[in-house]
Protein backbone atom coordinates (compact mmCIF):
# COMPACT_ATOMS: atom_id res chain seq x y z
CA UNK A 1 134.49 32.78 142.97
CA UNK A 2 137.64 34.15 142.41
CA UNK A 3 140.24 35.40 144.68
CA UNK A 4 141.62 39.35 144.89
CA UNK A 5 144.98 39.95 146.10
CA UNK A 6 145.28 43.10 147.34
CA UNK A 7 148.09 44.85 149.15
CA UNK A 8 147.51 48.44 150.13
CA UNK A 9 150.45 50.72 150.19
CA UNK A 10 152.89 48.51 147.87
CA UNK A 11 155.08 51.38 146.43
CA UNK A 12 153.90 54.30 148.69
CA UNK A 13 157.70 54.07 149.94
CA UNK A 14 158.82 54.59 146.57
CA UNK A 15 156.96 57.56 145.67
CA UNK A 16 157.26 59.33 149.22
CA UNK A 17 161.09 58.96 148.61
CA UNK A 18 160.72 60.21 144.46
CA UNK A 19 158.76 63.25 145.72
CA UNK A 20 161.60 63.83 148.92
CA UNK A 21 164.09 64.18 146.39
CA UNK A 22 162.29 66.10 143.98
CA UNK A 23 161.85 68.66 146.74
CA UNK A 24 165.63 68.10 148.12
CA UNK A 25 166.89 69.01 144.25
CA UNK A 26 164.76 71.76 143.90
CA UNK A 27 165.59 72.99 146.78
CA UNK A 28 169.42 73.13 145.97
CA UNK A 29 168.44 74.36 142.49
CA UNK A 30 166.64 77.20 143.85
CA UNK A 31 169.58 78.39 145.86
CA UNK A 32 172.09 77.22 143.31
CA UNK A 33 171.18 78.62 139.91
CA UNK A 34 170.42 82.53 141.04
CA UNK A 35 174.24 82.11 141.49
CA UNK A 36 175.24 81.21 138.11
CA UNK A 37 172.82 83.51 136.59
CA UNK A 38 174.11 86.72 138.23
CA UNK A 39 177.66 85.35 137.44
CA UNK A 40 176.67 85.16 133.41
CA UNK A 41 175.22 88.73 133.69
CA UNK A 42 178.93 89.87 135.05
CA UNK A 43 180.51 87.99 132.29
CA UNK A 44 177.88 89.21 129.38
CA UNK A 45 178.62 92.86 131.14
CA UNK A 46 182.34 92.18 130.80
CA UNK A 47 182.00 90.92 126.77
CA UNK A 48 179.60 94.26 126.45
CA UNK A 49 181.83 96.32 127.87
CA UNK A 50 185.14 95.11 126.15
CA UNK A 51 183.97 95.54 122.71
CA UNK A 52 183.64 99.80 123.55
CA UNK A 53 187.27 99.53 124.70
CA UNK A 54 187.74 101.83 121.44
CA UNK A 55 185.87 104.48 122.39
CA UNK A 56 185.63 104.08 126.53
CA UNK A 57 188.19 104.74 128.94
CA UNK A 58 189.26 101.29 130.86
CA UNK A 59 188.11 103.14 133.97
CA UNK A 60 184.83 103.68 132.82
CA UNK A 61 184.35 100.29 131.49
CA UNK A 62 185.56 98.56 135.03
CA UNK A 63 182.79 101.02 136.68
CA UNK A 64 180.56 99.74 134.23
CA UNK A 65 180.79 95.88 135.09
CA UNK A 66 181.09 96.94 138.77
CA UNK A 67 177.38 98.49 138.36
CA UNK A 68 175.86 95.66 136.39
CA UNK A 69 177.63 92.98 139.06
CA UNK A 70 175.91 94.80 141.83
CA UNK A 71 172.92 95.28 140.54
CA UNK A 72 173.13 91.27 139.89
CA UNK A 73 173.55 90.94 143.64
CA UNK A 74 177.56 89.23 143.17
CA UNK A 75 180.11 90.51 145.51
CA UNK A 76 182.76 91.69 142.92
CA UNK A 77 184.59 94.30 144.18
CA UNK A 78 185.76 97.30 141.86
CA UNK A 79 189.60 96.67 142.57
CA UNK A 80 188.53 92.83 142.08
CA UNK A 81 187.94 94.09 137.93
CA UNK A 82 190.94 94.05 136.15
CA UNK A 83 190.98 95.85 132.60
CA UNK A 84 194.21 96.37 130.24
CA UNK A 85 195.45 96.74 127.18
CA UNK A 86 197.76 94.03 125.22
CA UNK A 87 198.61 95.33 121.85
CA UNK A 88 195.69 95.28 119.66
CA UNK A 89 193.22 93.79 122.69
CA UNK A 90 191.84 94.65 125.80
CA UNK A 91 191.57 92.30 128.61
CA UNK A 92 188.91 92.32 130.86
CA UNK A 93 189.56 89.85 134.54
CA UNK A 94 187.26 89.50 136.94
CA UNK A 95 187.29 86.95 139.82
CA UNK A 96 185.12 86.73 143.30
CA UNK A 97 183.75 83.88 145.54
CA UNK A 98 180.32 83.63 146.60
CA UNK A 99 179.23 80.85 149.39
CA UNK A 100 175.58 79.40 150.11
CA UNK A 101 174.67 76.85 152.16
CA UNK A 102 172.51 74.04 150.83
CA UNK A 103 171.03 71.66 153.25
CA UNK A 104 173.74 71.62 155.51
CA UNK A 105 175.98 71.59 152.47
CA UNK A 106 178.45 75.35 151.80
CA UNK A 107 178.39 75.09 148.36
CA UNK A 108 181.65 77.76 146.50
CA UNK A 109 180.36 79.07 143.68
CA UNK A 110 183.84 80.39 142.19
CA UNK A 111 184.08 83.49 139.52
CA UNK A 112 187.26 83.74 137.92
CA UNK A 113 186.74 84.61 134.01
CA UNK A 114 188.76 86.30 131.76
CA UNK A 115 187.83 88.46 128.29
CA UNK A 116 190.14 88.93 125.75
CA UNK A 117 188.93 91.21 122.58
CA UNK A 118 190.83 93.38 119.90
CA UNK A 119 190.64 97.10 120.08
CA UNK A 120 189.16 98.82 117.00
């Protein structure tokens, strides 16, 4: 006759905790990463809109980003867009703050990017 060890629950702990943090993570993710997508929109948006510096006026170009970084939900102000000329370039600044709270945690997600591009 032979003998059977068994032990119910051995490594239920473990896999309770590995799906707890799984959650936890996507949880922060899910509130984390809409925040650095709209800020890559603004910053595509500011690259766009610097290369028509040529042809634009710099007014019309920092109304431009202003639209797309509203319609990306960011809160970037108009006066917050800085766009001039250097010589040969155009240089685009842009810079806002945007706070979320993640499980107890305010997590800063800070904005502060700068594009430089030569006129043609």
């Amino acid at each position: 006759m032979t003998v059977r060890n068994r032990v119910r629950g051995e490594g239920a702990f473990g896999t309770i905790f590995g799906i707890a943090v799984v959650i936890l993570v996507g949880i922060a993710l899910f509130k984390v990463v809409p925040l650095h997508i709209a800020g890559n929109k603004v910053l595509d948006a500011m690259t766009e809109q610097a290369n028509f510096a040529g042809v634009k006026a710099l007014e019309k170009i920092q109304y431009e980003i202003f639209v797309i970084a509203q319609e990306a939900g960011t809160p970037l102000l108009l006066q917050d867009i800085k766009i001039r000329r250097h010589g040969n370039d155009v240089i685009v600044e842009a810079k806002y703050i945007q706070k979320v709270s993640v499980l107890g945690y305010q997590y800063t997600y800070g904005f502060d990017k700068t594009v430089q591009k030569p006129v043609f």
